[in-house]
Protein backbone atom coordinates (compact mmCIF):
# COMPACT_ATOMS: atom_id res chain seq x y z
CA UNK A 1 93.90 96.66 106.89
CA UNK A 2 90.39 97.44 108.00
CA UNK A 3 87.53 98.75 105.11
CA UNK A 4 87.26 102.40 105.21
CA UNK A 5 83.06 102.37 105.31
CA UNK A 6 80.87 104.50 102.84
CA UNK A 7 83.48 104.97 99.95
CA UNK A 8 81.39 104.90 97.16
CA UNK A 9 82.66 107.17 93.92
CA UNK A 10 81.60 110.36 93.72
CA UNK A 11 78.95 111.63 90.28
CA UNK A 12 79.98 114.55 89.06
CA UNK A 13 77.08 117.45 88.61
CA UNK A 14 75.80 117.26 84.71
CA UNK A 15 78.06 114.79 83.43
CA UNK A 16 77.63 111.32 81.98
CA UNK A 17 78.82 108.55 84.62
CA UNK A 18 81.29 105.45 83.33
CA UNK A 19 80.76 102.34 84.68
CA UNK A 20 82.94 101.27 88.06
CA UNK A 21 86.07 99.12 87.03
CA UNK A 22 88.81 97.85 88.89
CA UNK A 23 91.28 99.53 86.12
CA UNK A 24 89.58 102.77 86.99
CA UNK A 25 90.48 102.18 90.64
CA UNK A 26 93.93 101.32 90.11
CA UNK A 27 94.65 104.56 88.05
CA UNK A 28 93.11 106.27 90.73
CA UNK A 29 95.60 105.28 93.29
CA UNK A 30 98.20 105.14 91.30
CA UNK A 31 97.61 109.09 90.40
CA UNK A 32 97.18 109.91 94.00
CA UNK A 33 100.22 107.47 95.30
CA UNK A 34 102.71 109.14 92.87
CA UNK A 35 101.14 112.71 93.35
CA UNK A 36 101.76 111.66 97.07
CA UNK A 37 105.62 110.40 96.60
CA UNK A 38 106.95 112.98 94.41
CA UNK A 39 105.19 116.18 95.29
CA UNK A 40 103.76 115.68 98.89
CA UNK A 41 100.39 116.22 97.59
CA UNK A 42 97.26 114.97 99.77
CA UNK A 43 94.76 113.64 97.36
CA UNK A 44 91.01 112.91 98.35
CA UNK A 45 89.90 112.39 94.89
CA UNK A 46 90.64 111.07 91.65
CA UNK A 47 88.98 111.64 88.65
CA UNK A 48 88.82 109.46 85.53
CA UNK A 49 87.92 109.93 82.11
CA UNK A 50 86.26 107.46 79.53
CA UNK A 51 83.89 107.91 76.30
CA UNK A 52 80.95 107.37 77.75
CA UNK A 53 81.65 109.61 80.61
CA UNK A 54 83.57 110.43 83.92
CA UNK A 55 83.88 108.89 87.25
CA UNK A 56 85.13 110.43 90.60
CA UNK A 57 87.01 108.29 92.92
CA UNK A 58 87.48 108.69 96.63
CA UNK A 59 90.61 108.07 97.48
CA UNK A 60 92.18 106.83 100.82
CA UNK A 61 96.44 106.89 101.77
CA UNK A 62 97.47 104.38 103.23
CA UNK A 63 100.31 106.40 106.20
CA UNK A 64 101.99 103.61 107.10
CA UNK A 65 102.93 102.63 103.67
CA UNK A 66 104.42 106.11 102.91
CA UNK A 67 107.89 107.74 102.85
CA UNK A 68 110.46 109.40 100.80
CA UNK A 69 110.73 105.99 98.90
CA UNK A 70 107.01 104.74 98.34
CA UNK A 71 103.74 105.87 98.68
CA UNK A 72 100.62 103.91 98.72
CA UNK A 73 96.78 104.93 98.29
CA UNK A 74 93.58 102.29 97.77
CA UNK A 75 90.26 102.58 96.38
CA UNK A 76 87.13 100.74 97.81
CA UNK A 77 85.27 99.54 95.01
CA UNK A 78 81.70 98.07 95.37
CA UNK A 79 79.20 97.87 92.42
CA UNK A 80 81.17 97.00 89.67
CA UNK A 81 79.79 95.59 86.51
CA UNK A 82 80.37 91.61 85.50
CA UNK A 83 82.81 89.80 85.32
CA UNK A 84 84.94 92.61 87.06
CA UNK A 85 84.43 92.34 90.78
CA UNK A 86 80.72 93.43 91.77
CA UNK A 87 81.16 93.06 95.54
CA UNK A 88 83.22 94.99 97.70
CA UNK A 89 87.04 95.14 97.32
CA UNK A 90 89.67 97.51 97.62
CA UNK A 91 92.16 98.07 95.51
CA UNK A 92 95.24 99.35 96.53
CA UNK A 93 98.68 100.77 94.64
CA UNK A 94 101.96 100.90 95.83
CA UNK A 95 104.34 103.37 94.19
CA UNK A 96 107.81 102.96 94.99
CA UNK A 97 111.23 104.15 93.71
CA UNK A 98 113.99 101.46 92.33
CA UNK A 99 117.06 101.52 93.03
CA UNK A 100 118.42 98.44 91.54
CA UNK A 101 116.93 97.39 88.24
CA UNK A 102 118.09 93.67 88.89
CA UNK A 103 115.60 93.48 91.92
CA UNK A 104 112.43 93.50 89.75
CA UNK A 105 110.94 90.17 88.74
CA UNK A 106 110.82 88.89 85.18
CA UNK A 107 107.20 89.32 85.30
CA UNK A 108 106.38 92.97 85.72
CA UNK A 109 105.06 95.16 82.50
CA UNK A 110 106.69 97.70 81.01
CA UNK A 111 105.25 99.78 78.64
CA UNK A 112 107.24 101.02 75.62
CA UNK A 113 106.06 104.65 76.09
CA UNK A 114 107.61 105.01 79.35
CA UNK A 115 110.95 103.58 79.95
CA UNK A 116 111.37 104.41 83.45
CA UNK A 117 107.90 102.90 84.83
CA UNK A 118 107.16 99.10 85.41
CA UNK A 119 103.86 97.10 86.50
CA UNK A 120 103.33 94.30 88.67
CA UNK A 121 100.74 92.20 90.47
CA UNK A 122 100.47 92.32 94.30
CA UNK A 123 98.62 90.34 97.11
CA UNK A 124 95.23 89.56 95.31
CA UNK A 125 96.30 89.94 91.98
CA UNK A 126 96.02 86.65 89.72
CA UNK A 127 98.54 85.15 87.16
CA UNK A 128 97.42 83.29 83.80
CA UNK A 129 97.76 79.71 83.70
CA UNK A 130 97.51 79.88 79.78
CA UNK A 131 97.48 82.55 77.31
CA UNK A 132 94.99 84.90 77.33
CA UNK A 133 93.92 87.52 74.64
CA UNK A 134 96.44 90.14 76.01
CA UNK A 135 97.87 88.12 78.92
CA UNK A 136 100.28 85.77 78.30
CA UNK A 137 100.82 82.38 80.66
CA UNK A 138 102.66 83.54 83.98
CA UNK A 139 101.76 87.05 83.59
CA UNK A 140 99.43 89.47 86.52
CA UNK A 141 96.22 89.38 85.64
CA UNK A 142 96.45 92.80 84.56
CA UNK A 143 94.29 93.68 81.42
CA UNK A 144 96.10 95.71 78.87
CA UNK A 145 93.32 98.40 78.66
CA UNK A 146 93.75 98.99 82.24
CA UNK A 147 97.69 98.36 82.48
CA UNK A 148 97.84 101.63 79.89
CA UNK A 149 95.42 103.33 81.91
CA UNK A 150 97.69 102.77 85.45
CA UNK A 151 100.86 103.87 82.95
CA UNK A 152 99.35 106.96 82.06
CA UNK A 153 97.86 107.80 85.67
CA UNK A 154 101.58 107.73 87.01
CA UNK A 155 103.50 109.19 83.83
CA UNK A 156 101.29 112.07 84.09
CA UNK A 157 102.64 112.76 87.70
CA UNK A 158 106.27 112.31 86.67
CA UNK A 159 106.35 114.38 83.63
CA UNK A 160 106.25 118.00 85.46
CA UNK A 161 108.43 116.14 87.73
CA UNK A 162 110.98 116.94 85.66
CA UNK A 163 112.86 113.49 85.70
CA UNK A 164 112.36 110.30 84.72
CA UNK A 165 112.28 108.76 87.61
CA UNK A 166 112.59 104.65 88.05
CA UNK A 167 108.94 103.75 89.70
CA UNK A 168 107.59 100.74 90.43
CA UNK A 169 103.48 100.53 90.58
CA UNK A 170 102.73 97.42 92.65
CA UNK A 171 98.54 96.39 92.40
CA UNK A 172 97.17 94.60 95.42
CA UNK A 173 93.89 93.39 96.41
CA UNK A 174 93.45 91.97 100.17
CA UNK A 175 90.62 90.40 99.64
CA UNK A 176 91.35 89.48 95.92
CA UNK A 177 91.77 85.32 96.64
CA UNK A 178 88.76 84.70 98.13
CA UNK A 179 87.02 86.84 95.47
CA UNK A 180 88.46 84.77 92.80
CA UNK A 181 88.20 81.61 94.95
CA UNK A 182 83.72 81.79 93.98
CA UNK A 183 84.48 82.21 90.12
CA UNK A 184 84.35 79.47 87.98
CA UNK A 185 86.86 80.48 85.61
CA UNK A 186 89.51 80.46 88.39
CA UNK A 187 89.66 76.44 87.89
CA UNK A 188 91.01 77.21 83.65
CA UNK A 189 92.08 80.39 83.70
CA UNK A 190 93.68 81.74 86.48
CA UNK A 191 94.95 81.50 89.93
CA UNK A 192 96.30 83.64 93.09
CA UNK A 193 93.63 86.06 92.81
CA UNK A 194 91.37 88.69 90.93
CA UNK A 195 91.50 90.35 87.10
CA UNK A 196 92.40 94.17 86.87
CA UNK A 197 90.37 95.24 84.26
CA UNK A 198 88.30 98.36 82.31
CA UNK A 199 88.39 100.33 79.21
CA UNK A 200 91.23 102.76 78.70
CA UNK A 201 90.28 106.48 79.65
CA UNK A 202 92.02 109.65 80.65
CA UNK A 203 92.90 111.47 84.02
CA UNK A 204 92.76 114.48 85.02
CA UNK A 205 96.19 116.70 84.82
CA UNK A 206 98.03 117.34 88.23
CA UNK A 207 98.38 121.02 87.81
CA UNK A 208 100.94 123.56 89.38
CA UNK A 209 98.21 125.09 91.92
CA UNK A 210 98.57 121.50 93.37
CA UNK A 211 102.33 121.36 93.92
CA UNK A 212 102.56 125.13 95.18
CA UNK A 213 99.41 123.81 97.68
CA UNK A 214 101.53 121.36 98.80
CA UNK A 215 104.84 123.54 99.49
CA UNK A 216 102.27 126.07 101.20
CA UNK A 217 100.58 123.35 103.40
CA UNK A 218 105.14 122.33 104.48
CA UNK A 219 105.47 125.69 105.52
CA UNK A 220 102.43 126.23 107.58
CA UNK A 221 103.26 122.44 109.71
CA UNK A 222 106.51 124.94 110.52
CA UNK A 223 105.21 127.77 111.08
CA UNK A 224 102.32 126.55 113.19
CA UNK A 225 105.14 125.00 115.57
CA UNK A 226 106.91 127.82 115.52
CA UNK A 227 109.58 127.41 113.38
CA UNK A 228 111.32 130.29 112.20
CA UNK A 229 114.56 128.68 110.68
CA UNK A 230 113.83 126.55 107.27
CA UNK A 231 115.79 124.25 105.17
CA UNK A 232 114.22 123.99 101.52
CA UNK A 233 115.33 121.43 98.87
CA UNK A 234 113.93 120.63 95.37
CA UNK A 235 113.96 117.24 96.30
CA UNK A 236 116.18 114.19 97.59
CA UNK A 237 119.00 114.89 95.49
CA UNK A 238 122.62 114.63 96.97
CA UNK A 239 120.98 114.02 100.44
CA UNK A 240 124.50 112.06 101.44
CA UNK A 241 126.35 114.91 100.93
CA UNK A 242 124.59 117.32 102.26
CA UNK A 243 124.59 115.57 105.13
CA UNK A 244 128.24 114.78 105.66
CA UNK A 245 129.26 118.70 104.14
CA UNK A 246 126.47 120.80 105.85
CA UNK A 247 125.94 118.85 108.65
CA UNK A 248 121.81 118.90 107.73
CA UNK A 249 119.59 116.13 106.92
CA UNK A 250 116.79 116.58 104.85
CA UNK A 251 114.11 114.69 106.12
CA UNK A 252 112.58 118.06 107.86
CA UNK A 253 113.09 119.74 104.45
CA UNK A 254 110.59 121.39 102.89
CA UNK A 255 110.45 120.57 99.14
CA UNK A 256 110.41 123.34 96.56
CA UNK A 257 110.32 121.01 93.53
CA UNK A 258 111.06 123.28 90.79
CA UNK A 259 109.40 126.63 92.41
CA UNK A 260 111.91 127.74 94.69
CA UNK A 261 111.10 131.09 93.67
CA UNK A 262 107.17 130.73 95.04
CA UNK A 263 108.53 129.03 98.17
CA UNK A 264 110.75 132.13 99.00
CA UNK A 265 107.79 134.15 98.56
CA UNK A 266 105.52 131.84 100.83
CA UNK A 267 108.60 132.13 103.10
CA UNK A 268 108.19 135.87 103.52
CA UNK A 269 104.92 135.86 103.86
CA UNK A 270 105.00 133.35 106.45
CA UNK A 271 107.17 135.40 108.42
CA UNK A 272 110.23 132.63 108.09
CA UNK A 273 113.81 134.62 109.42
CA UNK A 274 115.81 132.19 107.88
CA UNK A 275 116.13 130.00 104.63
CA UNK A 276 118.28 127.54 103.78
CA UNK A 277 118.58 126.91 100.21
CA UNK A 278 120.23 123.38 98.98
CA UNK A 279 120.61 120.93 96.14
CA UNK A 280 121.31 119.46 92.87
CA UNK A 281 123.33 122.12 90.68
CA UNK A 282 121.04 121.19 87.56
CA UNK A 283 118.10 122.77 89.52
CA UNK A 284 119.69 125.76 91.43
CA UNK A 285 122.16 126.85 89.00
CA UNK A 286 119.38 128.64 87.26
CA UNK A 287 118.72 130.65 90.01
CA UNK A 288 121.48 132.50 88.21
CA UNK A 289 119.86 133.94 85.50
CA UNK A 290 116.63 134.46 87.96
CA UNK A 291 114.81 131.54 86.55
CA UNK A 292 112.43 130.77 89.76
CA UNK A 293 110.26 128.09 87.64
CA UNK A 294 113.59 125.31 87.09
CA UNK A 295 111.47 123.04 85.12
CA UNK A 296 113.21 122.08 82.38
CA UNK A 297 109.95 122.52 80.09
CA UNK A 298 109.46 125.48 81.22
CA UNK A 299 113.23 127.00 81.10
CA UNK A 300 116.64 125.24 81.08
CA UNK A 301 119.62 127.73 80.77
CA UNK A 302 122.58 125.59 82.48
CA UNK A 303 125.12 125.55 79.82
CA UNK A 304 123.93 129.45 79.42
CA UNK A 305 124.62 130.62 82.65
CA UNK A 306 128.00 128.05 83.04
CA UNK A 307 129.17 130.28 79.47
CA UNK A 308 128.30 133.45 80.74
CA UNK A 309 130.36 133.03 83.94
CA UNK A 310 133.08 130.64 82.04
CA UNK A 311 133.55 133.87 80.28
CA UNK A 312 132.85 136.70 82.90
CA UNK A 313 136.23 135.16 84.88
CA UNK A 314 138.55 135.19 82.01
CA UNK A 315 137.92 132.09 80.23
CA UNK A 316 138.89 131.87 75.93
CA UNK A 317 136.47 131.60 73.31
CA UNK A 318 136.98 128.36 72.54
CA UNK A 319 136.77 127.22 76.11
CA UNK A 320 132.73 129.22 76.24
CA UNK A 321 131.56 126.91 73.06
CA UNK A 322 133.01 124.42 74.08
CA UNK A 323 130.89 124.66 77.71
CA UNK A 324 127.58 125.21 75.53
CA UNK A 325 128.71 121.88 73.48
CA UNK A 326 128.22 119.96 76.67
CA UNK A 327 124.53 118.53 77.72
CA UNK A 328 125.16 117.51 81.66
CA UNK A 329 126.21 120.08 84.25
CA UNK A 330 128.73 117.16 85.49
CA UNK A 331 130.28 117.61 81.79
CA UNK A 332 130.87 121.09 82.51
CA UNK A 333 132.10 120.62 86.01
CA UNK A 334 134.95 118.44 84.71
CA UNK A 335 135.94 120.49 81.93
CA UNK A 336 136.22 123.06 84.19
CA UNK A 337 138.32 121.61 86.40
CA UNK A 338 140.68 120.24 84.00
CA UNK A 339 141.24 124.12 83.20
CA UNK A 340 141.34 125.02 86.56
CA UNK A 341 138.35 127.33 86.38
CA UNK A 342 135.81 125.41 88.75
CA UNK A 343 136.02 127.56 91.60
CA UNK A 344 136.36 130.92 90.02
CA UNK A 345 133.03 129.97 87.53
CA UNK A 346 131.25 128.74 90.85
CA UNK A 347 132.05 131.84 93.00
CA UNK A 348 130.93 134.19 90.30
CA UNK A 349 127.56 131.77 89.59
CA UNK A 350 126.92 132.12 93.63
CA UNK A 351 127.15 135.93 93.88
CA UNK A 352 124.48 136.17 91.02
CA UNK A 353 122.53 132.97 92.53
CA UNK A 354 122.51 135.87 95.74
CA UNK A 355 121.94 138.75 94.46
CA UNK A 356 118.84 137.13 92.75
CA UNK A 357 117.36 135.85 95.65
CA UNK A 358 118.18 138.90 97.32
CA UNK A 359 115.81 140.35 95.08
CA UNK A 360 113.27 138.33 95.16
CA UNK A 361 112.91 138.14 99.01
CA UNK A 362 113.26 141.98 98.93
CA UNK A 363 115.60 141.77 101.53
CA UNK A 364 113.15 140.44 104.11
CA UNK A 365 115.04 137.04 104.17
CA UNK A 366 118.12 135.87 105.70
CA UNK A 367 119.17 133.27 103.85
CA UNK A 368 121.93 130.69 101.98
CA UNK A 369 122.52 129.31 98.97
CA UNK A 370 124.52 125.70 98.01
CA UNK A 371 124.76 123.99 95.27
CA UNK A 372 125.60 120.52 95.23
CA UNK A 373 126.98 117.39 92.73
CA UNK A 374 126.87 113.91 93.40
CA UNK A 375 130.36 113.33 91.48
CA UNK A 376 131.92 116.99 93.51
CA UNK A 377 130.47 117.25 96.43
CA UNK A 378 129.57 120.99 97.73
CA UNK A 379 130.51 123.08 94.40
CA UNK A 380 129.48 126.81 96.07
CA UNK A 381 127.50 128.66 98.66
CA UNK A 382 126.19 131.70 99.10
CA UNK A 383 128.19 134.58 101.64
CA UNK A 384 125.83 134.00 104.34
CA UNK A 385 125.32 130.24 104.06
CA UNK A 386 127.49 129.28 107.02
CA UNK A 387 125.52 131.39 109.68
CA UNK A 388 122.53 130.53 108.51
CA UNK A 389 123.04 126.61 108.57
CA UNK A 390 123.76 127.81 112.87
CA UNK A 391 120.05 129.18 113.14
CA UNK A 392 118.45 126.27 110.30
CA UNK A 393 120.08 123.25 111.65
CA UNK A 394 119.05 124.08 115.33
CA UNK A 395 115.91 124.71 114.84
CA UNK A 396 115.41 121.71 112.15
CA UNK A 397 117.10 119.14 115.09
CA UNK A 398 114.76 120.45 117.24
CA UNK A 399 111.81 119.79 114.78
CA UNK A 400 112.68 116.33 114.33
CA UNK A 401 112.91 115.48 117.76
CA UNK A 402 108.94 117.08 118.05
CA UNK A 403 108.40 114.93 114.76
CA UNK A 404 109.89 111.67 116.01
């Protein structure tokens, strides 16, 4: 990959400036890789944190690199302070979903606090050749300082998330073996490439004007092309069956995360004729009880609404604790299918899913609702749902064919 010329960090007005690090770099596309991967955000800058000040990073994505399973941004870094690299260098991240845990190599890091995130060294990256203060012999040349630094830049992305999802953060450095190739210490210490290191600082928090940005700057690509038909997920979830059920894919779909409530507003004020509404039941079901913000930290609900209705269609007493015993919605689903319930629960959960987004497009919207499980399939959908997927899914073919 070509240099990207003139991408020098940025000094904030008034504030003291921490030194350039490689570690700094790395957090800085690793923030903007998973910012990039999980909410479709286009960062230019990150921003980094230490004692004796704050830093500013420009920071580039890498397209090529990025999809609905990985997402990769780099840092040019030129000026650091010895021994980290003082000539120019850029320092990429890869963030990418795993799908198998069995896949990952028996040398990538994992730190304690986060279960669902691992570390590894890329192109560039060295491995110790003996043990090191807090690298052992075979490991990336990762400082620990810095690894909790990278750790933290990504774990701050995933936890408004809501999920914990399985990420791999993959550091690379093109030019990282000939840099180490003119340091001494790479005949004792190391070998395959350069030292991530820096002291351990803070990032700036991702912050819900970003994600609703990002859901605003979906629609208008639509709208601009003249799309007047939408499909809107929270996110990948159930994407098979939606598929093979609804006959729609969602790689046009505009992600809602957990503001579906914000992106039917954005909808109507966009003009949009048509929504189309799908996904995992966690997330929609709470659409019920018109929660519009489904993150979990913010409100939950599930076994709440899944009583309520349990109870509305004729179900016992013990049968409603018994639904706010359980902690998955795939617990409940079961249960109420062993009582023969399921449909009758999910036909009364739909009409309220509609009459509250009825309400909250004030009737300006066409639109359908369905609610999906990766164990059941399609569990309900809204009265209108079928002749809206007609209008969604021919102007969404249509869109990816202009896409393609």
């Amino acid at each position: 990959m070509n240099m990207i010329p003139s991408a020098t960090p940025i000094k904030e007005p008034n504030m003291a400036i921490s030194q350039i690090s490689s570690g700094d770099c790395a957090a800085a596309a690793a923030r903007a890789a998973t910012a990039n991967l999980l909410f479709r955000i286009e960062s230019d800058t990150a921003t980094i944190f230490h004692e004796k000040g704050s830093r500013t990073y420009i920071v580039h994505k890498n397209e090529i690199n990025c999809n609905d399973n990985a997402s990769e941004y780099f840092v040019v870094m030129e000026g650091g302070m010895a021994p980290d690299i003082r000539e120019r260098a850029q320092i990429t991240v890869n963030v990418s979903r795993i799908k198998d845990l069995r896949t990952l190599s028996d040398k990538v890091y994992i730190d304690t606090r986060y279960r669902n995130l691992f570390l590894q060294g890329g192109e560039g990256i060295g491995t110790a050749v003996s043990n090191l203060p807090d690298i052992k012999m075979g490991e990336y040349l990762i400082e620990n300082n810095a690894r909790r630094l990278i750790f933290d830049a990504v774990a701050g992305v995933v936890d408004i998330s809501d999920g914990a999802q399985l990420l791999l953060i993959t550091v690379s450095c093109p030019e990282g073996m000939m840099i180490a190739a003119k340091q001494p210490m790479v005949q004792t210490g190391f070998s395959g490439g350069i030292t991530i290191m820096g002291d351990y600082g803070e990032l700036a928090s991702i912050h819900q004007r970003d994600i609703t940005e990002s859901i605003d700057a979906q629609l208008k690509r639509q709208v601009d092309i003249g799309v007047k038909s939408i499909l809107v997920s929270p996110g990948s979830y159930c994407s098979s069956s939606i598929k093979q059920q609804l006959h729609v894919s969602l790689d046009t779909a505009i992600r809602c995360y957990n503001f579906p409530g914000y992106t039917i507003d954005a909808a109507v004020a966009a003009g949009i004729e048509n929504m189309l509404l799908v996904g995992n039941v966690g997330k929609l079901v709470k659409l019920a009880a018109g929660i519009m913000n489904t993150n979990s930290y913010a409100s939950d609900g599930r076994r709440e609404i899944f009583a309520a209705h349990t109870a509305l269609v004729g179900g016992t007493a013990i049968q409603v604790r018994t639904v706010m015993g359980c902690i998955t919605c795939d617990e409940i689903l079961s249960l109420l299918d062993n009582w023969g319930l399921r449909d009758r629960v999910m036909n009364s959960i739909m009409m309220a899913i509609s009459n509250c987004v009825r309400a909250r497009s004030q009737g300006k919207l066409r639109f359908g609702v369905a609610l999906f499980s990766e164990e059941y399939g399609l569990l309900g959908q809204t009265m209108d749902t079928k002749n809206v997927i007609v209008k969604v899914s021919q102007e969404q073919f249509a869109l990816s064919l202009k896409l393609k």
